[in-house]
N, C-alpha and C. Protein backbone atom coordinates (compact mmCIF):
# COMPACT_ATOMS: atom_id res chain seq x y z
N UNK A 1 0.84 -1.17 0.00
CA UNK A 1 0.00 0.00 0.00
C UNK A 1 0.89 1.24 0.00
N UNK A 2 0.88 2.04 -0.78
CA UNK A 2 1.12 3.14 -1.01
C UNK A 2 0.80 4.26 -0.35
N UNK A 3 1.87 5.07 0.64
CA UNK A 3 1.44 6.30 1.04
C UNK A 3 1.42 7.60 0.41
N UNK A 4 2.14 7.16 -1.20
CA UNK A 4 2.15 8.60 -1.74
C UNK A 4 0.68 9.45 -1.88
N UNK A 5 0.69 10.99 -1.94
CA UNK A 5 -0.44 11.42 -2.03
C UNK A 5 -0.79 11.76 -3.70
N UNK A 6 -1.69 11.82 -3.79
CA UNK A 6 -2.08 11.63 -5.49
C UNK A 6 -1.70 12.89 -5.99
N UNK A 7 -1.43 13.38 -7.25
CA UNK A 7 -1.88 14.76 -7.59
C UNK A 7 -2.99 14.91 -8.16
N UNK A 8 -3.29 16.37 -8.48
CA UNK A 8 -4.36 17.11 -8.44
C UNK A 8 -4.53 17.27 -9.95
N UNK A 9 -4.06 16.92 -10.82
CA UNK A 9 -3.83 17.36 -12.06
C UNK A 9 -5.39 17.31 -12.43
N UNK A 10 -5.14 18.70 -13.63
CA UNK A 10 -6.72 18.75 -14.49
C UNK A 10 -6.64 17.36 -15.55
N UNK A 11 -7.84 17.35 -15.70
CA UNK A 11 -8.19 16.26 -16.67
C UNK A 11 -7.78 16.13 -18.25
N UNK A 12 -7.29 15.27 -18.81
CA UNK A 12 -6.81 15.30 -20.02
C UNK A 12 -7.27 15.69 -21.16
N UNK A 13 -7.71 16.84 -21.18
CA UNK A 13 -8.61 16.78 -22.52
C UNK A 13 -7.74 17.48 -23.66
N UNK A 14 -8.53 16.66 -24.65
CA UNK A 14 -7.70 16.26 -26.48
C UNK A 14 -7.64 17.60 -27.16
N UNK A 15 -6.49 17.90 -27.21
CA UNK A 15 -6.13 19.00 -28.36
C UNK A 15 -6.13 18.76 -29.90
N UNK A 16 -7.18 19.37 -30.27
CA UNK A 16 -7.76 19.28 -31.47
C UNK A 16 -7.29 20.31 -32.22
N UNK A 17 -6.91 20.10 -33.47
CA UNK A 17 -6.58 21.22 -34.56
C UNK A 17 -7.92 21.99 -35.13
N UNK A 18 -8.93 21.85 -34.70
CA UNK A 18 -10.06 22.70 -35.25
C UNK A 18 -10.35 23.74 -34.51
N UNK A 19 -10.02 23.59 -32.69
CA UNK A 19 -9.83 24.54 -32.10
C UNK A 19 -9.47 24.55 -30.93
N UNK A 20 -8.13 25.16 -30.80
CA UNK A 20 -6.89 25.16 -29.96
C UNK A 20 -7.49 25.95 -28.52
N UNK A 21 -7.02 25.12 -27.69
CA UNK A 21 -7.74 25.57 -26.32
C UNK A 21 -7.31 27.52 -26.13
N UNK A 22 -6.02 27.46 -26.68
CA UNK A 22 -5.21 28.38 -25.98
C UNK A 22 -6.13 29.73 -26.66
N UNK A 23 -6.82 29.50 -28.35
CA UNK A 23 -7.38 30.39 -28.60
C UNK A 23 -8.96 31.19 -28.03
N UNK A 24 -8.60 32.50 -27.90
CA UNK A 24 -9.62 33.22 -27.65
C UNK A 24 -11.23 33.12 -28.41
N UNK A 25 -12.09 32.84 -27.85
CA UNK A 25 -13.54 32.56 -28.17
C UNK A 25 -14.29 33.89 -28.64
N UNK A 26 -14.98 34.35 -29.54
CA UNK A 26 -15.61 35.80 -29.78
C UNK A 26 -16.40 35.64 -28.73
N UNK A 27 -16.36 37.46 -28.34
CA UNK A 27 -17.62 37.85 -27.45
C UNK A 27 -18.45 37.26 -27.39
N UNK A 28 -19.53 36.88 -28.84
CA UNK A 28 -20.82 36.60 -28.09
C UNK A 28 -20.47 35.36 -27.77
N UNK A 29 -20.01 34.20 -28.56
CA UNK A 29 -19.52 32.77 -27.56
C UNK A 29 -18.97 32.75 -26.22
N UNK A 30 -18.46 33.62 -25.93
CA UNK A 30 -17.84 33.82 -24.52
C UNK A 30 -19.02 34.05 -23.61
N UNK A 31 -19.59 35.38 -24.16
CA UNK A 31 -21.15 35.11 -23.03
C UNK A 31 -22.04 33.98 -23.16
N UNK A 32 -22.35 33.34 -24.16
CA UNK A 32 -23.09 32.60 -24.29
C UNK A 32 -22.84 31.57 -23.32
N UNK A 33 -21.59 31.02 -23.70
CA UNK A 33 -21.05 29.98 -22.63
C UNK A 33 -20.92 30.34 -21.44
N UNK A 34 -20.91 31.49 -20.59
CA UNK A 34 -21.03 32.01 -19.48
C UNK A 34 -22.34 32.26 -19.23
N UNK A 35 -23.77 32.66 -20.00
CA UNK A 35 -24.88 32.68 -19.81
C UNK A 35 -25.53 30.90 -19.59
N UNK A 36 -24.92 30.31 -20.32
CA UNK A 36 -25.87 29.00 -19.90
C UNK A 36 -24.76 28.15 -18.87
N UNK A 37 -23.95 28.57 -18.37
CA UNK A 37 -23.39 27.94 -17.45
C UNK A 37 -24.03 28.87 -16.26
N UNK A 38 -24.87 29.59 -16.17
CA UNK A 38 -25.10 30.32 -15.02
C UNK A 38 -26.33 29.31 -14.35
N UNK A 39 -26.99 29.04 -15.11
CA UNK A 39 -28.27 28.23 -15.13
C UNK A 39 -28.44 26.62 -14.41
N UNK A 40 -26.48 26.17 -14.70
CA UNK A 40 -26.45 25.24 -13.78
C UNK A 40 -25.41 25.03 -12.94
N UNK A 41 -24.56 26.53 -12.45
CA UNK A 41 -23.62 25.93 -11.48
C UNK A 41 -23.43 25.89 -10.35
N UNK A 42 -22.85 24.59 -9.91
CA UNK A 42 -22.95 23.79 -9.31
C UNK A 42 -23.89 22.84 -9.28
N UNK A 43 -24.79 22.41 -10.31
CA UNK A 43 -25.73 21.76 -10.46
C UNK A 43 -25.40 20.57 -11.54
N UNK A 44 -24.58 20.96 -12.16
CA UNK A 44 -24.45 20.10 -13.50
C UNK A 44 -22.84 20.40 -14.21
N UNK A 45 -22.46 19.55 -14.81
CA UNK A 45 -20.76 19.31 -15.68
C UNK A 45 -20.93 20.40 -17.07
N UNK A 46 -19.96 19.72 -17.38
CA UNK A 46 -19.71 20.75 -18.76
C UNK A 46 -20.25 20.01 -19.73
N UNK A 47 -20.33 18.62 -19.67
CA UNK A 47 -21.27 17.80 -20.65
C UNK A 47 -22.58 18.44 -20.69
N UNK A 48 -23.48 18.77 -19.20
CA UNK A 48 -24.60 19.29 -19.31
C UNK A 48 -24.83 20.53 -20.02
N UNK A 49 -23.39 21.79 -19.40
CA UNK A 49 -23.32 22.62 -20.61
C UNK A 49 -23.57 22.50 -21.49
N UNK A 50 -22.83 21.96 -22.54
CA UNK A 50 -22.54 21.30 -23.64
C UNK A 50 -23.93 21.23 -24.31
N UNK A 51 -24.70 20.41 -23.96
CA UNK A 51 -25.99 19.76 -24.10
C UNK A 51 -26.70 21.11 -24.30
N UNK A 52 -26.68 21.73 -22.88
CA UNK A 52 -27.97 23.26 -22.89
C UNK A 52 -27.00 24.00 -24.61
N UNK A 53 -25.79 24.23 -24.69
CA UNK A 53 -25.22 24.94 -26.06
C UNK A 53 -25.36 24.22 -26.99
N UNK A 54 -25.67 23.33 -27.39
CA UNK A 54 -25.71 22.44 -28.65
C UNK A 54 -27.13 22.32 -28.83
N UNK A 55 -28.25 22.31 -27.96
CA UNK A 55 -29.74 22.03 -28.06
C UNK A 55 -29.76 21.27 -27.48
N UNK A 56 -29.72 20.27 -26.81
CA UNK A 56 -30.41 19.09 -26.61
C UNK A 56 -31.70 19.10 -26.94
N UNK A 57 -32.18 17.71 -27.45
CA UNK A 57 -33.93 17.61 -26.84
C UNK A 57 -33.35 16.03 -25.48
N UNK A 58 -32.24 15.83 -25.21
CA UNK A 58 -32.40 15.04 -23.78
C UNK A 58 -33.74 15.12 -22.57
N UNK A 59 -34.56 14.46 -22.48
CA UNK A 59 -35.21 14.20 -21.23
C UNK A 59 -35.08 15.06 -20.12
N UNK A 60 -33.99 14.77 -19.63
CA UNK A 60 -33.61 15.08 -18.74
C UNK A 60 -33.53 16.77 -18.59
N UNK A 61 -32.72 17.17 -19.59
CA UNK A 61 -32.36 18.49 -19.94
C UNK A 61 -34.12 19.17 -20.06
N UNK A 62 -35.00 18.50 -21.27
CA UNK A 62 -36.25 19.33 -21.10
C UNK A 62 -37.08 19.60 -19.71
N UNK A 63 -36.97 18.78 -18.92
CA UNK A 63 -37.58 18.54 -17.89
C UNK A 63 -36.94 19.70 -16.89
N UNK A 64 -35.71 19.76 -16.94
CA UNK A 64 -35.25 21.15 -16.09
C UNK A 64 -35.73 22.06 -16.46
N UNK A 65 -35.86 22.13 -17.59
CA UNK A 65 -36.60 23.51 -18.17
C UNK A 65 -35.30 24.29 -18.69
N UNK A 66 -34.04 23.61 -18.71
CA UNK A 66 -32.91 24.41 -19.69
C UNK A 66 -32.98 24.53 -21.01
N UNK A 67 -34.16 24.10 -21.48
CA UNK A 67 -34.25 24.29 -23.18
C UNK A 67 -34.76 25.98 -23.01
N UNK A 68 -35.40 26.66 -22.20
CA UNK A 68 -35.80 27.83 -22.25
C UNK A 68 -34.57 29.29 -21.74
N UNK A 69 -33.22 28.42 -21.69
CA UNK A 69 -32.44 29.30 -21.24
C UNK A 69 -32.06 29.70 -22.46
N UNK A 70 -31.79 31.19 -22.70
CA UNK A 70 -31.62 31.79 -23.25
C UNK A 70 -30.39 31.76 -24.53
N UNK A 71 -29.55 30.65 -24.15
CA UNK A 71 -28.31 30.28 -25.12
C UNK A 71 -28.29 29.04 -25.25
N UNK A 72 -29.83 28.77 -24.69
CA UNK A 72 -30.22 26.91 -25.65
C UNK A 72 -29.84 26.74 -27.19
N UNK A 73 -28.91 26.00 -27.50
CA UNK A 73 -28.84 25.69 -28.71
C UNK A 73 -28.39 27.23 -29.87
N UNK A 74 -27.52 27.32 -29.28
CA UNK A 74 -26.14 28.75 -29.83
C UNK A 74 -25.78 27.84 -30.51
N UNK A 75 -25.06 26.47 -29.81
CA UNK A 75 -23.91 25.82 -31.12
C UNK A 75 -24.28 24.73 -31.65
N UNK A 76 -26.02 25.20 -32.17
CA UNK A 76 -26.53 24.07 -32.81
C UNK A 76 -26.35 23.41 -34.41
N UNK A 77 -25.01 24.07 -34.23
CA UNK A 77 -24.76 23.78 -35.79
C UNK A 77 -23.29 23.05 -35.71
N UNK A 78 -22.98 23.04 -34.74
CA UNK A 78 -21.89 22.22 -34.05
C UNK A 78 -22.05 21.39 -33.29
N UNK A 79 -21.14 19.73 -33.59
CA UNK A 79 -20.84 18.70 -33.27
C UNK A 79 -21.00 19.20 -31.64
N UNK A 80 -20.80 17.55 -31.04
CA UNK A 80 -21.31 18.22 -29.31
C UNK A 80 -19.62 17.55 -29.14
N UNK A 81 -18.93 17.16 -29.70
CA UNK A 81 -17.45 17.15 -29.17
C UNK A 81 -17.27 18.55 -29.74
N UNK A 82 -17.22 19.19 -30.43
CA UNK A 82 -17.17 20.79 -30.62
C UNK A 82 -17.16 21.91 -29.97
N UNK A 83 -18.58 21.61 -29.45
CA UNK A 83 -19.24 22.41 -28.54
C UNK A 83 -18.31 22.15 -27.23
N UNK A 84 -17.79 21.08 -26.74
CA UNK A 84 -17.09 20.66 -25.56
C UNK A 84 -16.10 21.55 -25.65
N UNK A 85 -15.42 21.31 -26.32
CA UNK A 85 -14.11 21.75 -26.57
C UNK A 85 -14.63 23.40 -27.23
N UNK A 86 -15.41 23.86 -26.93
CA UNK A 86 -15.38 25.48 -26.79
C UNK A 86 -16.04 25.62 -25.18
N UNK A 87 -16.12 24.93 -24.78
CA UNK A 87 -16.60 25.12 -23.34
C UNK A 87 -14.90 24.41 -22.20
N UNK A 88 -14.19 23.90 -22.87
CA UNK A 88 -13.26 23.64 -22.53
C UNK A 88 -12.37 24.90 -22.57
N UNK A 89 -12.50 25.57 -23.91
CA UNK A 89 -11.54 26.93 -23.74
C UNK A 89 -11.70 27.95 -22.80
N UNK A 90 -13.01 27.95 -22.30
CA UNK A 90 -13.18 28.65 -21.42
C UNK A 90 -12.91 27.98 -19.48
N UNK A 91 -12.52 26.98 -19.74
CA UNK A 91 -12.03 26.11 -18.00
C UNK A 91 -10.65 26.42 -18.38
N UNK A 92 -10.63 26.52 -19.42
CA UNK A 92 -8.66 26.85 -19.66
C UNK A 92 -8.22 27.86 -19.38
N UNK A 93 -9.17 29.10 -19.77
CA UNK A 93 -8.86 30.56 -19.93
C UNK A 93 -9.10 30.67 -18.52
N UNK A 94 -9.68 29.86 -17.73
CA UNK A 94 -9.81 30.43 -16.07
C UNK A 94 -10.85 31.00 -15.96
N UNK A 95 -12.09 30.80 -16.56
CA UNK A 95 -13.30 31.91 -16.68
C UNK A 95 -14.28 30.63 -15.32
N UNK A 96 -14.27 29.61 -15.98
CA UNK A 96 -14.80 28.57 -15.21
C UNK A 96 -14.12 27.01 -14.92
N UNK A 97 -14.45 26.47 -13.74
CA UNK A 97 -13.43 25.79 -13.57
C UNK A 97 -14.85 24.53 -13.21
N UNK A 98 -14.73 23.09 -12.74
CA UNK A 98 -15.10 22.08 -12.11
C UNK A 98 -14.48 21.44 -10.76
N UNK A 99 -15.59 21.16 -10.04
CA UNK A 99 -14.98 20.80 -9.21
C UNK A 99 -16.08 20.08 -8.32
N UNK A 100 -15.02 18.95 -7.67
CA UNK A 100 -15.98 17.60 -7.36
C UNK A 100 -17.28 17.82 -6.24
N UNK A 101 -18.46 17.51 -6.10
CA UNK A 101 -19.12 17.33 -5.51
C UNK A 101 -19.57 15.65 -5.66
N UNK A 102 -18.75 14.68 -4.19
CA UNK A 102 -19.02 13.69 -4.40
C UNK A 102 -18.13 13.67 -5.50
N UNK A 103 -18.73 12.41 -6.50
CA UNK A 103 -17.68 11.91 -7.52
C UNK A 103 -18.15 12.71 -8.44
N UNK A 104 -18.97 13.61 -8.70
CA UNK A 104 -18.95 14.55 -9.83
C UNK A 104 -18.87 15.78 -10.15
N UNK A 105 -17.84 16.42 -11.50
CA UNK A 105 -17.39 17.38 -11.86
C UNK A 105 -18.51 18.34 -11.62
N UNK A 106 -18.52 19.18 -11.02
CA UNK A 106 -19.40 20.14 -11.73
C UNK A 106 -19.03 21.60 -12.04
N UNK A 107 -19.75 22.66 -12.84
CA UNK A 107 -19.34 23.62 -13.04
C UNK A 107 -19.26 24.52 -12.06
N UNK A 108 -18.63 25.46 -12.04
CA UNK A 108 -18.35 26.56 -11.35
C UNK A 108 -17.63 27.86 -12.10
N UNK A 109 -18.08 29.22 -11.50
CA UNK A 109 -17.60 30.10 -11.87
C UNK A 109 -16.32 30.55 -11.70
N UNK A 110 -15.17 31.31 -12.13
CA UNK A 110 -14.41 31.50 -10.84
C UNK A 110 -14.65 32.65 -10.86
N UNK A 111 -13.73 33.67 -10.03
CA UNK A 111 -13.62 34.79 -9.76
C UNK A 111 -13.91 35.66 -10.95
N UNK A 112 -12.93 35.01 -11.80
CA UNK A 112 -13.25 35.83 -13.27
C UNK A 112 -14.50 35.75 -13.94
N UNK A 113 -14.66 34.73 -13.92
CA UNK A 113 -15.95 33.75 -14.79
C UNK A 113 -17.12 35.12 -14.26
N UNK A 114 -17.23 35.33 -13.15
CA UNK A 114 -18.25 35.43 -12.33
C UNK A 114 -18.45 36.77 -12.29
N UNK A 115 -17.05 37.80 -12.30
CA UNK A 115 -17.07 39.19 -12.49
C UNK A 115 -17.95 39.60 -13.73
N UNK A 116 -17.39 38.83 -15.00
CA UNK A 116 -17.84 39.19 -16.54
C UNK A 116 -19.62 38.70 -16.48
N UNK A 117 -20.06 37.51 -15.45
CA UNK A 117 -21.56 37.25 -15.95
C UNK A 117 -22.37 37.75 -15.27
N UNK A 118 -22.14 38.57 -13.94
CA UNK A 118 -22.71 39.05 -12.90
C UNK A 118 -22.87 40.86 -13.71
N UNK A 119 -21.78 41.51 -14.34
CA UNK A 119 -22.22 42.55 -15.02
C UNK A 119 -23.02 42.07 -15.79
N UNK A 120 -22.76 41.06 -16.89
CA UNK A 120 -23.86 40.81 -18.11
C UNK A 120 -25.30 40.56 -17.42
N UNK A 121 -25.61 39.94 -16.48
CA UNK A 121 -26.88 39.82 -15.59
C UNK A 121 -27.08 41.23 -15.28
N UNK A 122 -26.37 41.81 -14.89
CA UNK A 122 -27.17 42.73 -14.16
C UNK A 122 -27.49 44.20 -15.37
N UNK A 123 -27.13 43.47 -16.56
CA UNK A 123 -27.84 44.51 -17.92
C UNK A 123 -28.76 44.08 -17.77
N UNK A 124 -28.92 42.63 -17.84
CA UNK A 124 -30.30 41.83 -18.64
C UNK A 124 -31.51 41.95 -17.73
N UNK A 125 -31.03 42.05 -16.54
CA UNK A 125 -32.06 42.34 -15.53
C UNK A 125 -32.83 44.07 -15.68
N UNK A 126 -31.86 44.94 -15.80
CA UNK A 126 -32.20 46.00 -16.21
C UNK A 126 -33.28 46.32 -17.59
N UNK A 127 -32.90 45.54 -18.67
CA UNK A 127 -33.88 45.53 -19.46
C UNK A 127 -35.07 44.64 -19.78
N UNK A 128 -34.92 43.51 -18.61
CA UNK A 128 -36.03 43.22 -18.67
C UNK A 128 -37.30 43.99 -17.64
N UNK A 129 -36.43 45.13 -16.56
CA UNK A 129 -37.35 45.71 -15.66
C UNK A 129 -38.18 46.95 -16.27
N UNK A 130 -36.95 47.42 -17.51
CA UNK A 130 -36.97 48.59 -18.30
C UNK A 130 -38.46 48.21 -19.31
N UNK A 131 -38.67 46.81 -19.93
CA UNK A 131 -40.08 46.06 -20.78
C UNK A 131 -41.05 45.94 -19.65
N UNK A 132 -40.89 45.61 -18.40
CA UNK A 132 -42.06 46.05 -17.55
C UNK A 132 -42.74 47.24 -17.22
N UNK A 133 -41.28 48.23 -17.34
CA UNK A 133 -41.87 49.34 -16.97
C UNK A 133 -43.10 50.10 -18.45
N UNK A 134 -42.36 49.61 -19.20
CA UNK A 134 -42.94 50.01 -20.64
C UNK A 134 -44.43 49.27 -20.84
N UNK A 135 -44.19 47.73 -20.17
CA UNK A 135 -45.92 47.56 -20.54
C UNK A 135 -46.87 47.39 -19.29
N UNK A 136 -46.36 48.45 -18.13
CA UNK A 136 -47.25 49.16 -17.37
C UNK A 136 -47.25 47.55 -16.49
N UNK A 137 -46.09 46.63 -16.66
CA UNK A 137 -46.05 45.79 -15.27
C UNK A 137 -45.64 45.93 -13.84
N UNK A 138 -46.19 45.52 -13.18
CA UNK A 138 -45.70 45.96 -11.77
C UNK A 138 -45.09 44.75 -10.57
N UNK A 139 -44.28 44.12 -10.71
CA UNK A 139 -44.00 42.92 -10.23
C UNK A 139 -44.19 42.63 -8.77
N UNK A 140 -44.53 41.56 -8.45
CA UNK A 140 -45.45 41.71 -6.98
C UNK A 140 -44.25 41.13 -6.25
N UNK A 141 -43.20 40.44 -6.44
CA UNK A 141 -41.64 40.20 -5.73
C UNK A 141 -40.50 39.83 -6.27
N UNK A 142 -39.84 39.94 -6.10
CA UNK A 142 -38.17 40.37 -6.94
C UNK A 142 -37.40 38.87 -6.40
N UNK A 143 -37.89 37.56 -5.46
CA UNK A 143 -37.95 37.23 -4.26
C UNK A 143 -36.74 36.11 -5.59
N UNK A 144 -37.51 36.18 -7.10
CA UNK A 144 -36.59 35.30 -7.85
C UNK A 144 -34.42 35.70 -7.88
N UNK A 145 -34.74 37.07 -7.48
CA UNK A 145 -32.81 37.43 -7.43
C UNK A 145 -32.14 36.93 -6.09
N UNK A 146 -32.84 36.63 -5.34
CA UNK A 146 -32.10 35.85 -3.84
C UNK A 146 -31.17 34.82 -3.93
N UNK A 147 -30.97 34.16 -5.01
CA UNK A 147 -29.77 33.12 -5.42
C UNK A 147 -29.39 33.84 -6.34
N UNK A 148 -28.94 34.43 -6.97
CA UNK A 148 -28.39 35.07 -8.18
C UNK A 148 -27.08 35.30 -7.12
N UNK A 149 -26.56 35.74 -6.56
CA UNK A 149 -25.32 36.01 -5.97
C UNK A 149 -24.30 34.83 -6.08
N UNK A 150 -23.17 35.05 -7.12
CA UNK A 150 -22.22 33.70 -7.14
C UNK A 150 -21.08 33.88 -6.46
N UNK A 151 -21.04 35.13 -5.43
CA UNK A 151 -19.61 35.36 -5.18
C UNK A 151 -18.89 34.18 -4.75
N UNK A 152 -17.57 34.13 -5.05
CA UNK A 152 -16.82 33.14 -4.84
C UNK A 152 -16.03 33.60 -3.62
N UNK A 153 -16.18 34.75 -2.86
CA UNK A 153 -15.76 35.27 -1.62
C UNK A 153 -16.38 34.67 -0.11
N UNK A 154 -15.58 34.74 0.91
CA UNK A 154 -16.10 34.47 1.95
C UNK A 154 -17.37 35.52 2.86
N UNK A 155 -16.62 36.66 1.99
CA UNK A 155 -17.39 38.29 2.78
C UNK A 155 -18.56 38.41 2.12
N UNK A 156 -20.01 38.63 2.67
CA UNK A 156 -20.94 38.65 2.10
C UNK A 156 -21.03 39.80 1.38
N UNK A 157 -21.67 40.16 -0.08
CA UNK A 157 -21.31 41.46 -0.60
C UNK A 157 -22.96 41.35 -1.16
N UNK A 158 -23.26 42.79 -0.82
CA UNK A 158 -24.36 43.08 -1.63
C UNK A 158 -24.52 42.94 -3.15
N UNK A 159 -25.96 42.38 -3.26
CA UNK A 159 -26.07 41.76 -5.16
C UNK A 159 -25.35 42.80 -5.86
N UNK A 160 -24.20 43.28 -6.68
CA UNK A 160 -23.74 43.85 -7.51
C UNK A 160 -24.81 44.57 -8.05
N UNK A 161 -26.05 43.96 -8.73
CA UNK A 161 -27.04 44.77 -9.17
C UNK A 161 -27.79 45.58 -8.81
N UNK A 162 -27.98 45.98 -7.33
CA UNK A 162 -28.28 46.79 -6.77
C UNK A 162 -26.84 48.27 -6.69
N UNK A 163 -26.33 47.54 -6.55
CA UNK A 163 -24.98 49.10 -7.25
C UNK A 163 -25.29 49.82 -8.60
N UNK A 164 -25.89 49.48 -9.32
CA UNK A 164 -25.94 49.90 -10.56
C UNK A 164 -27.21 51.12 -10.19
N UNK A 165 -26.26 52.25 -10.84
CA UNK A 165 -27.52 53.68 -10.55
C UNK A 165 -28.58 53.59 -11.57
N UNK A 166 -28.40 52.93 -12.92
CA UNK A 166 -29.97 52.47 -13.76
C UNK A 166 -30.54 51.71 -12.72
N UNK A 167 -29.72 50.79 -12.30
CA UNK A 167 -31.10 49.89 -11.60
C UNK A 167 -31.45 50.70 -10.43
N UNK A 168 -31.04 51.54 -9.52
CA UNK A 168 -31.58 52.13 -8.37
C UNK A 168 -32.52 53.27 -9.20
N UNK A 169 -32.32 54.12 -10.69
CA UNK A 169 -33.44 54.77 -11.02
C UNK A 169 -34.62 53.79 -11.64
N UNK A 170 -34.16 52.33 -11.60
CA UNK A 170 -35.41 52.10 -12.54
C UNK A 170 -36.69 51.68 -10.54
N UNK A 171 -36.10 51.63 -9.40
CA UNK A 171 -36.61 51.50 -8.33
C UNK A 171 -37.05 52.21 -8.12
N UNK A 172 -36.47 53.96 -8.41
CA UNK A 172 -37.10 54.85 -7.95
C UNK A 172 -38.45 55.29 -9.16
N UNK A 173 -38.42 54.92 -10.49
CA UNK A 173 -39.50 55.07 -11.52
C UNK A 173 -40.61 53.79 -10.77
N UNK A 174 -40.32 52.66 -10.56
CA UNK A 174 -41.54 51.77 -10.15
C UNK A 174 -42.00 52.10 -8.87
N UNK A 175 -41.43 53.27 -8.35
CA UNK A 175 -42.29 53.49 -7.06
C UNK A 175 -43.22 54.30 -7.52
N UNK A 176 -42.57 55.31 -7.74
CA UNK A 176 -43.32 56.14 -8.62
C UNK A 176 -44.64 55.86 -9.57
N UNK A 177 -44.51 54.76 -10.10
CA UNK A 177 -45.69 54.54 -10.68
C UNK A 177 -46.36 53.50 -9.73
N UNK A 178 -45.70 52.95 -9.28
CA UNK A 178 -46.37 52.38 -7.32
C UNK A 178 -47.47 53.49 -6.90
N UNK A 179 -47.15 54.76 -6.65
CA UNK A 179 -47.75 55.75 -6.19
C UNK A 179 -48.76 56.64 -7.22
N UNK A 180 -48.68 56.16 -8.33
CA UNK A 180 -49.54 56.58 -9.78
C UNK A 180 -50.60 55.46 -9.22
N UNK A 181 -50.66 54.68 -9.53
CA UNK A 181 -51.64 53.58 -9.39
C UNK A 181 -52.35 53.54 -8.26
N UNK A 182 -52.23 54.77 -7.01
CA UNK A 182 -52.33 54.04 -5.68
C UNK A 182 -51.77 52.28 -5.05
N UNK A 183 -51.28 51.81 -5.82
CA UNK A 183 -50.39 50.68 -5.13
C UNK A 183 -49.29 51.24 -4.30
N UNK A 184 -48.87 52.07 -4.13
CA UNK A 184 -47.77 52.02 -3.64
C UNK A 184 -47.86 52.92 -2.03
């Protein structure tokens, strides 16, 4: 029996000449793959990625309801070893990493990963409050952003999206029409 301790090494994955880990991914692939990895991390691998970016119609996958995420089937015109290996460039680049729960990989943001999707969220949130405000909706609780926080810090930090002065004027316009309506 052996007392050596194991190493830690990342997993072997195949360098392909169609596309080299080391190369940079365009913008919108970069969010994309950071938008549908938001949807399951810590919940699911990069295969599952993979799956939500390529389309799946998997079972499994419809039943979560990840066919309705927003970068369902981006690289539906690409092979799903393809699609891997552009979701691989990004565990390379340090944007997102895996890591075991039990015996399985799962995704995670890192620090970086998490800086770049936490601004991109907190646009998308803005314009989707900005189409409420426009078709005279008034949302009865916000109660869905209470997990949205991925910090990878120990110090608790207020949702980033509440820093944003659009989003504190679009609070101060829905009161406002809070107080138009008598609702408020």
């Amino acid at each position: 029996m052996s007392t050596q301790k194991k190493s830690r090494r990342k997993p072997n994955r195949k360098q392909t000449t169609a596309y080299p880990l080391n190369t940079p991914l365009p913008r919108p692939e970069f969010l994309a793959i950071l938008q549908a990895a938001d949807e399951i991390i810590a919940a699911g691998g990069r295969t599952l990625l993979a799956k939500i970016l390529k389309g799946s119609k998997e079972k499994k996958l419809l039943e979560l309801g990840l066919d309705h995420t927003p970068a369902y089937g981006f690289y539906r015109e690409l092979t799903m070893e393809q699609t891997l290996e552009k979701v691989d460039v990004l565990i390379e680049a340090g944007y997102l990493k895996t890591e075991l729960s039990g015996k399985l990989p799962l995704i995670e943001f890192t620090v970086y990963g998490w800086t770049v999707r936490r601004e991109r969220r907190a646009e998308e949130l803005l314009r989707e409050w900005e189409n409420w405000l426009d078709q005279g909706i008034t949302p009865v609780s916000m109660e869905y952003l209470k997990d949205r926080n991925r910090d990878d810090s120990d110090v608790p930090v207020q949702n980033p999206v509440f820093r944003c002065p659009e989003i504190h004027s679009f609070f101060t316009a829905m009161a406002a029409h809070r107080v138009q309506e008598g609702t408020g």
